[in-house]
C-alpha atoms as a PDB file:
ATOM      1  CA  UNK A   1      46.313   1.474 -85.333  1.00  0.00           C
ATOM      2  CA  UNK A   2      47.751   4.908 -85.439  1.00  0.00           C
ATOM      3  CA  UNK A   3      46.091   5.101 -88.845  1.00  0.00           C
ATOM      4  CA  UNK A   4      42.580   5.514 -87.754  1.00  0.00           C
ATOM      5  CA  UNK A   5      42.913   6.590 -83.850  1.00  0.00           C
ATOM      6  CA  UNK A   6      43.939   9.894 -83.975  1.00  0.00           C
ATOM      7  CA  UNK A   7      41.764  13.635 -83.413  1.00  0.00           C
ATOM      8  CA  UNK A   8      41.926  16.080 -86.006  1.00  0.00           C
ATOM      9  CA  UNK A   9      43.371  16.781 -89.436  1.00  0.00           C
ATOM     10  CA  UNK A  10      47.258  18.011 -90.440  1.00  0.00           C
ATOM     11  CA  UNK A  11      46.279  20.454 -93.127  1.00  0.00           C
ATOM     12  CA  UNK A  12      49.211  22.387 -94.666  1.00  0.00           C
ATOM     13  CA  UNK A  13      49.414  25.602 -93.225  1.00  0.00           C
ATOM     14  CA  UNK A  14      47.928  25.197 -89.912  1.00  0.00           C
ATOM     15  CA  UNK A  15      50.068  24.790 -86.996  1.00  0.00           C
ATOM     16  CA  UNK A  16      47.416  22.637 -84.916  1.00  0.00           C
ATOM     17  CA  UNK A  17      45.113  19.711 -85.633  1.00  0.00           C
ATOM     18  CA  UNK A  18      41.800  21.066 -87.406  1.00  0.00           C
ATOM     19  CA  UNK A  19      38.395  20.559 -88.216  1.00  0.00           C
ATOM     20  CA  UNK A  20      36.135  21.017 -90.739  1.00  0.00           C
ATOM     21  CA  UNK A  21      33.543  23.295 -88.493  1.00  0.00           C
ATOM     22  CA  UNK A  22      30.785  23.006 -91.539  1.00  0.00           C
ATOM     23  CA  UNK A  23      31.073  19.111 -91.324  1.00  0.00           C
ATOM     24  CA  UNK A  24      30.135  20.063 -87.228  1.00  0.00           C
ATOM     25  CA  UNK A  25      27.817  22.327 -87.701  1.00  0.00           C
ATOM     26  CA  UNK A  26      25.959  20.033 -89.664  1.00  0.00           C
ATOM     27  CA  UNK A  27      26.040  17.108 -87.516  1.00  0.00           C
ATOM     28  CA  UNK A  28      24.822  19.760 -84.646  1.00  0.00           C
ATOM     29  CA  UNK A  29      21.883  20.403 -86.894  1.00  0.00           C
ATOM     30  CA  UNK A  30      21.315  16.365 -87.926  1.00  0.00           C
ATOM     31  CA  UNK A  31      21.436  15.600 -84.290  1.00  0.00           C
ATOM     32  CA  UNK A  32      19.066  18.302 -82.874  1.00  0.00           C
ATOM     33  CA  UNK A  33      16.406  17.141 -85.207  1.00  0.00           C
ATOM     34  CA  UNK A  34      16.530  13.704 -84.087  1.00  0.00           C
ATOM     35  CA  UNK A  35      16.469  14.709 -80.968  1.00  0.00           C
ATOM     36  CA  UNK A  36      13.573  17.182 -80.812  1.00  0.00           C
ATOM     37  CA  UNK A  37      11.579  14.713 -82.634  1.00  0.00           C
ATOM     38  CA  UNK A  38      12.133  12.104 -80.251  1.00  0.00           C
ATOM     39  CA  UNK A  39      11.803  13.935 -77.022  1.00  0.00           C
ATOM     40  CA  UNK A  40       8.562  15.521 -77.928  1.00  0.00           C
ATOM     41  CA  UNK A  41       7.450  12.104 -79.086  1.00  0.00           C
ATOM     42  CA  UNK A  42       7.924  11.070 -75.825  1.00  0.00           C
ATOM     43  CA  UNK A  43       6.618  13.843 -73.532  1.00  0.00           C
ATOM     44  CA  UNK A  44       3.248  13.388 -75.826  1.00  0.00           C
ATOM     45  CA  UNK A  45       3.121   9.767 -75.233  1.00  0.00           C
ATOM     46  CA  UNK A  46       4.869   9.040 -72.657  1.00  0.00           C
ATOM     47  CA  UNK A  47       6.841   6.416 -74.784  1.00  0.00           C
ATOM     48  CA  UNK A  48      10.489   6.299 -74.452  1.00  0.00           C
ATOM     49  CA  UNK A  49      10.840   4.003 -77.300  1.00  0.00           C
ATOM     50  CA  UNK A  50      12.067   6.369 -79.933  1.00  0.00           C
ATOM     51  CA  UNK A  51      14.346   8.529 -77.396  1.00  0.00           C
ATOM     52  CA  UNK A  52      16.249   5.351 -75.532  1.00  0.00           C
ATOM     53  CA  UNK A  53      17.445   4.338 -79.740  1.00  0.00           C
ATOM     54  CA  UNK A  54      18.612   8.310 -79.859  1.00  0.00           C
ATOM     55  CA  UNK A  55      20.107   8.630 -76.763  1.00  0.00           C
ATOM     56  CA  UNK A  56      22.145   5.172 -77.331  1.00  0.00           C
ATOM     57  CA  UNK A  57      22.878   6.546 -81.033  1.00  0.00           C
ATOM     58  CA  UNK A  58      24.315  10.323 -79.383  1.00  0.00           C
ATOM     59  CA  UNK A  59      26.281   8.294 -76.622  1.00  0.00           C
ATOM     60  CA  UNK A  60      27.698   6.014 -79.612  1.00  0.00           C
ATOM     61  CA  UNK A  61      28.170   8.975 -82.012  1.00  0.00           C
ATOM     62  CA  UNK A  62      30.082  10.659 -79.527  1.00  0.00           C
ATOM     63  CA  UNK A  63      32.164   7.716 -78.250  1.00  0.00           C
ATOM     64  CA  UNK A  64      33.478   7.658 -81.783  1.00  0.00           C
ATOM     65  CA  UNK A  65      34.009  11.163 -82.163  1.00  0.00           C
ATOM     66  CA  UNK A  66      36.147  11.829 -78.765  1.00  0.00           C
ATOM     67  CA  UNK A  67      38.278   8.485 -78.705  1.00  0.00           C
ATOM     68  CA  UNK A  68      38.159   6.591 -82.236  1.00  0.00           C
ATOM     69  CA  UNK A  69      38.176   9.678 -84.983  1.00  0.00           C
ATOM     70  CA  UNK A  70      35.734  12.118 -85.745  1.00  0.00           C
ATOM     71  CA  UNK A  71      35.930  11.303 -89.270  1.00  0.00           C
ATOM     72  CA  UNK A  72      34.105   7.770 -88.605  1.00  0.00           C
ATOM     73  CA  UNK A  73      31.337   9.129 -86.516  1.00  0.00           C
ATOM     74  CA  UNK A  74      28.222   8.637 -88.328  1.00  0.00           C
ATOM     75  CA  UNK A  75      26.722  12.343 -87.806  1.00  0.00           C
ATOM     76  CA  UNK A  76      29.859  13.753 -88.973  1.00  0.00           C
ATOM     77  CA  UNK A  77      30.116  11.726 -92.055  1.00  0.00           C
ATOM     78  CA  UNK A  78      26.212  12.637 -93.008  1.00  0.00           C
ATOM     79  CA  UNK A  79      27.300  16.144 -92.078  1.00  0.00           C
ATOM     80  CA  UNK A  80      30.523  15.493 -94.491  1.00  0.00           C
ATOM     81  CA  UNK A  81      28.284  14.223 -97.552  1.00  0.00           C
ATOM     82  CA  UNK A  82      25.837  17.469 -97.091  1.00  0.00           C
ATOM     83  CA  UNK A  83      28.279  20.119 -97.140  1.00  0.00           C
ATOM     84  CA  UNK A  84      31.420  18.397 -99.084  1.00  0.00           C
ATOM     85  CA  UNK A  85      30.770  21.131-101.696  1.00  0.00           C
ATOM     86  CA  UNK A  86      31.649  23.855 -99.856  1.00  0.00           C
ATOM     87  CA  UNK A  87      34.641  25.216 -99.320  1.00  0.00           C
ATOM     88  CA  UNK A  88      36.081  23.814 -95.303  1.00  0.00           C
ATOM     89  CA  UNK A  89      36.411  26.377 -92.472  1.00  0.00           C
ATOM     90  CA  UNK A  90      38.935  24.934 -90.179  1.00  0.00           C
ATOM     91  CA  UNK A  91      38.798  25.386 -86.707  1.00  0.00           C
ATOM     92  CA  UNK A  92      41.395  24.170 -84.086  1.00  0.00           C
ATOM     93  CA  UNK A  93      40.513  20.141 -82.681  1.00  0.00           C
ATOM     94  CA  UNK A  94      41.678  20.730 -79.129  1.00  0.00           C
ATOM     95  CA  UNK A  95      38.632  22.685 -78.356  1.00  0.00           C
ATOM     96  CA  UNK A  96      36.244  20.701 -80.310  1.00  0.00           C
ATOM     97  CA  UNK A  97      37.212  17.195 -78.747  1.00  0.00           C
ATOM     98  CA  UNK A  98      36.811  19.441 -75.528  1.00  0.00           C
ATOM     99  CA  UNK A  99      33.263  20.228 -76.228  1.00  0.00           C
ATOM    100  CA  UNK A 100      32.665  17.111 -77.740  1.00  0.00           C
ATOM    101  CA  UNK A 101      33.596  15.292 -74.219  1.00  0.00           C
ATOM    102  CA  UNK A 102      31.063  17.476 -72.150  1.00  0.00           C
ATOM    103  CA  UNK A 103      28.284  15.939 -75.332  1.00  0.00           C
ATOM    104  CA  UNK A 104      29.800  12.076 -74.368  1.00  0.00           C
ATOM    105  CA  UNK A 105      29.521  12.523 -70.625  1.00  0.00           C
ATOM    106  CA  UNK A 106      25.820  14.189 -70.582  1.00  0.00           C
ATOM    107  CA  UNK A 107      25.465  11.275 -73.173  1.00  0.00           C
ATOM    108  CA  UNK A 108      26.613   8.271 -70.655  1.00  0.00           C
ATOM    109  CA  UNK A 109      24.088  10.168 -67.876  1.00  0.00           C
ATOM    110  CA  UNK A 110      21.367  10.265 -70.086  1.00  0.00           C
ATOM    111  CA  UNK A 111      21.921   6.742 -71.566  1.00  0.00           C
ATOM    112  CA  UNK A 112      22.058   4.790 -67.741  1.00  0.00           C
ATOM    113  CA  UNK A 113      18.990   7.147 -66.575  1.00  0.00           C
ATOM    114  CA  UNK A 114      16.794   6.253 -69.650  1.00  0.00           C
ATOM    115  CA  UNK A 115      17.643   3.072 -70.773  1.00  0.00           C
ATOM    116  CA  UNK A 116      19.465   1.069 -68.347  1.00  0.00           C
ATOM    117  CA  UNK A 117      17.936   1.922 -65.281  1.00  0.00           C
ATOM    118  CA  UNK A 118      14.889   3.388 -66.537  1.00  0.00           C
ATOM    119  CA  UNK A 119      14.560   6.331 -63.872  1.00  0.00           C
ATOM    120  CA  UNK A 120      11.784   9.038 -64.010  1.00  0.00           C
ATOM    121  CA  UNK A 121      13.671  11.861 -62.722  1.00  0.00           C
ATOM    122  CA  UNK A 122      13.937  16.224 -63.393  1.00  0.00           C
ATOM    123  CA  UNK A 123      17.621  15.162 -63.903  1.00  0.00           C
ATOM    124  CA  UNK A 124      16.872  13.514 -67.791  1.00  0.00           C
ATOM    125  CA  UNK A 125      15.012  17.048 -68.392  1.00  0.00           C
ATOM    126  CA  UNK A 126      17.790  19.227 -67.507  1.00  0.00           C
ATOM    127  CA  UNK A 127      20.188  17.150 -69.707  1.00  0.00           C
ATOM    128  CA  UNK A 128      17.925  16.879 -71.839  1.00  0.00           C
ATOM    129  CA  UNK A 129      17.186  21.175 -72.648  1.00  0.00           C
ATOM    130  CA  UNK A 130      21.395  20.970 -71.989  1.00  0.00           C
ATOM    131  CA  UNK A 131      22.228  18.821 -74.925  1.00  0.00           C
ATOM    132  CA  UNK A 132      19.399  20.748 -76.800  1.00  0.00           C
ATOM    133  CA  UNK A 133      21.335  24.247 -76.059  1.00  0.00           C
ATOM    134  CA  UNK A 134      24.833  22.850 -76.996  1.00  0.00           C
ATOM    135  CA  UNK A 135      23.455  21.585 -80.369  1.00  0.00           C
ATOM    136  CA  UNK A 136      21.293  24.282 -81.712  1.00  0.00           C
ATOM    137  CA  UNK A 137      23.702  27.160 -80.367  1.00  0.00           C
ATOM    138  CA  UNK A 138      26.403  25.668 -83.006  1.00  0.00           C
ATOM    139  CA  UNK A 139      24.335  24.376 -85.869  1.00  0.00           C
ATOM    140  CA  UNK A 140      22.217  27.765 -85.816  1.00  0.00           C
ATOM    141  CA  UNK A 141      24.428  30.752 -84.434  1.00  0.00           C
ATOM    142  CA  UNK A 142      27.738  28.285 -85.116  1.00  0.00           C
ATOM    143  CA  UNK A 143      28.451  29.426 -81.273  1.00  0.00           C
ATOM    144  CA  UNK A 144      30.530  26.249 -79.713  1.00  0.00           C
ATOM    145  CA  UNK A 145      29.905  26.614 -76.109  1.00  0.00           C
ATOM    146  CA  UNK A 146      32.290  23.887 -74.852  1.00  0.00           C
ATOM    147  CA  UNK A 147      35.006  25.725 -77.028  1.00  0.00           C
ATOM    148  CA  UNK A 148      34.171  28.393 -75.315  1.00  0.00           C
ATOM    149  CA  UNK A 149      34.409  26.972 -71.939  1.00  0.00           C
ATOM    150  CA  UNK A 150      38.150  25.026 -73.014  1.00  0.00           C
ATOM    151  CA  UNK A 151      39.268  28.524 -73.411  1.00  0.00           C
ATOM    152  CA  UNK A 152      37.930  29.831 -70.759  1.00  0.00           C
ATOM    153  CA  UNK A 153      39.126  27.492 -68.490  1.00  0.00           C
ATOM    154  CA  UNK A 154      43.126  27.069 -70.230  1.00  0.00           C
ATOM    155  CA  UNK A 155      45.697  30.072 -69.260  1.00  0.00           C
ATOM    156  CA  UNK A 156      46.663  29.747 -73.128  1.00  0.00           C
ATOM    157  CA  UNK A 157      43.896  30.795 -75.108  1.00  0.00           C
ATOM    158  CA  UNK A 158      43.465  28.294 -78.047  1.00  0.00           C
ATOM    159  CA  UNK A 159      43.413  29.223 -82.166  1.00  0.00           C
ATOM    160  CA  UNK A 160      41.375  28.776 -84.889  1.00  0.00           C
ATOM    161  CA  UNK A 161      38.441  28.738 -82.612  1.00  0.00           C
ATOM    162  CA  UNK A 162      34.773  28.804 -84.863  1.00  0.00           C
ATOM    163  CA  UNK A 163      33.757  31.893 -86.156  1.00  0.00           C
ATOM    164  CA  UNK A 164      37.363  33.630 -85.241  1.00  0.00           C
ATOM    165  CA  UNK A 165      36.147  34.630 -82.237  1.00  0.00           C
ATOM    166  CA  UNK A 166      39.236  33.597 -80.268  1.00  0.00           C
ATOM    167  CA  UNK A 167      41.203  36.429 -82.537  1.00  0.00           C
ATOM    168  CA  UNK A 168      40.571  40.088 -80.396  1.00  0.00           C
ATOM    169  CA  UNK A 169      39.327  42.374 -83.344  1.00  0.00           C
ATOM    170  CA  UNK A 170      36.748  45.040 -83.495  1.00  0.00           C
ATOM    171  CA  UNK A 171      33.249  44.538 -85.526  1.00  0.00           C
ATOM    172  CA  UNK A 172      32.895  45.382 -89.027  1.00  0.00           C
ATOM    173  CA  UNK A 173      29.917  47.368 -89.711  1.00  0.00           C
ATOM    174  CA  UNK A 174      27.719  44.364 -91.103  1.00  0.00           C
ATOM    175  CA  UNK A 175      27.991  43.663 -87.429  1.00  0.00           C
ATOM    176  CA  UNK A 176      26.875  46.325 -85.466  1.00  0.00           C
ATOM    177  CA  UNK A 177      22.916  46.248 -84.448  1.00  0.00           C
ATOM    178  CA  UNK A 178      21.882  49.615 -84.244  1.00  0.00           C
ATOM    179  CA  UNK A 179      18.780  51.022 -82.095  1.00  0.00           C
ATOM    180  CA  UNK A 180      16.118  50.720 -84.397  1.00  0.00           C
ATOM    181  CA  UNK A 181      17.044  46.841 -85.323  1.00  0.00           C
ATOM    182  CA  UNK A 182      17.243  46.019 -81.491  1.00  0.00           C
ATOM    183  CA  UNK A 183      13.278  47.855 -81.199  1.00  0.00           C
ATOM    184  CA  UNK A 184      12.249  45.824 -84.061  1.00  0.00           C
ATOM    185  CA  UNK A 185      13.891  42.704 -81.877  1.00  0.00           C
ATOM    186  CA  UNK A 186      12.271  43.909 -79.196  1.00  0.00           C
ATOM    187  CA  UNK A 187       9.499  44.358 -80.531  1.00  0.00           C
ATOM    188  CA  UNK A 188       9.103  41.335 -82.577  1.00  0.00           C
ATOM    189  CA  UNK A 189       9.680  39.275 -79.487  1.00  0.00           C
ATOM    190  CA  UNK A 190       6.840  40.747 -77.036  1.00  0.00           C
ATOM    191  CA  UNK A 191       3.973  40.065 -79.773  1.00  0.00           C
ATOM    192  CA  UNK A 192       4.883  36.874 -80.062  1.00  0.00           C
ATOM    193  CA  UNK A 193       4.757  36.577 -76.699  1.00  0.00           C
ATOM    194  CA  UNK A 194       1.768  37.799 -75.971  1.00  0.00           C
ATOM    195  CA  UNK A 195       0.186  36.067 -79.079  1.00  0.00           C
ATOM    196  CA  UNK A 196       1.556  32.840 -77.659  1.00  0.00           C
ATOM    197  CA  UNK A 197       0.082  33.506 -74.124  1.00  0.00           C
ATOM    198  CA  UNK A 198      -3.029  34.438 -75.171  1.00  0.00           C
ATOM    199  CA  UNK A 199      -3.215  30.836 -77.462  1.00  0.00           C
ATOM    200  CA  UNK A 200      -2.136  29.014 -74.353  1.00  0.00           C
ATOM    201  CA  UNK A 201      -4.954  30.450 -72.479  1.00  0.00           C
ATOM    202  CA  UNK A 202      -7.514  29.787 -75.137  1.00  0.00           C
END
């Protein structure tokens, strides 16, 4: 049994468990698709058809991930067959089954609101924009917030967290946004804005 229950990888030369953060970023990104298409699907037509099969698929996905092995949850192994060409970046599995666990319990909510009981509440919407956050944070900006929160919340800061940002170091100059970048931002941001308001209002 030991053979396929079991979180995270031995790779020689890492002193923890470890995953392959591209495989996770990638299921992030499969997932978020899925589940922009559905919701929207659903706030246009009022039809929960398409996000009650999601929602059961995340809560399943997860399941698998958290307490059978990542490496059999479906996501993960689409993720695994997109990105097996490129070289793994290993980050520590502590924090990812961590942040993964937050994604299964917001999962189980979601699942007995919309499909079991069927409840028309603000509560699915919150979750909803929640799960939306967590997933396009890490496939886009590969920011895990739930890692963040595991160290955040342990007195022993973990390793190998994604992106190195658990390791204190200064910013390289590739890094630094200087004043006329954050204008352009800045910038950038408030015509959209306005553009978009001004559509709205059409």
């Amino acid at each position: 049994m030991n053979k396929h229950f079991y979180f995270g990888e031995v790779v020689d030369g890492y002193a923890v468990r470890v995953l392959n953060e591209r495989e996770a970023r990638a299921g992030a990104g499969l997932l978020f698709v899925f589940a922009i298409l559905s919701f929207l699907y659903a706030y246009r037509t009022m039809d929960f058809r398409y996000t009650s099969i999601f929602i059961t698929f995340f809560m399943v996905d997860f399941f698998i991930r958290v307490l059978i092995n990542p490496k059999y949850a479906p996501s993960l192994i689409v993720g695994r067959f997109f990105v097996s060409r490129q070289k793994p970046e290993y980050v520590g599995a502590a924090q990812k089954r961590f942040a993964w666990s937050i994604g299964l319990a917001l999962s189980i909510v979601m699942f007995w609101l919309v499909v079991v009981v069927e409840m028309m509440t603000p509560l699915k919407i919150y979750i909803c924009i929640t799960c939306l956050i967590l997933l396009f944070s890490e496939t886009a900006f590969g920011i895990c917030i739930g890692c963040w929160l595991h160290n955040l919340i342990r007195q022993t800061p973990a390793t190998l967290c994604p992106g190195g940002v658990c390791e204190v170091r200064s910013k390289e100059d590739i890094q630094r946004i200087n004043w006329l970048q954050t204008l352009i931002a800045l910038a950038s941001l408030a015509v959209v804005g306005m553009l978009s308001y001004q559509a709205s209002n059409v």
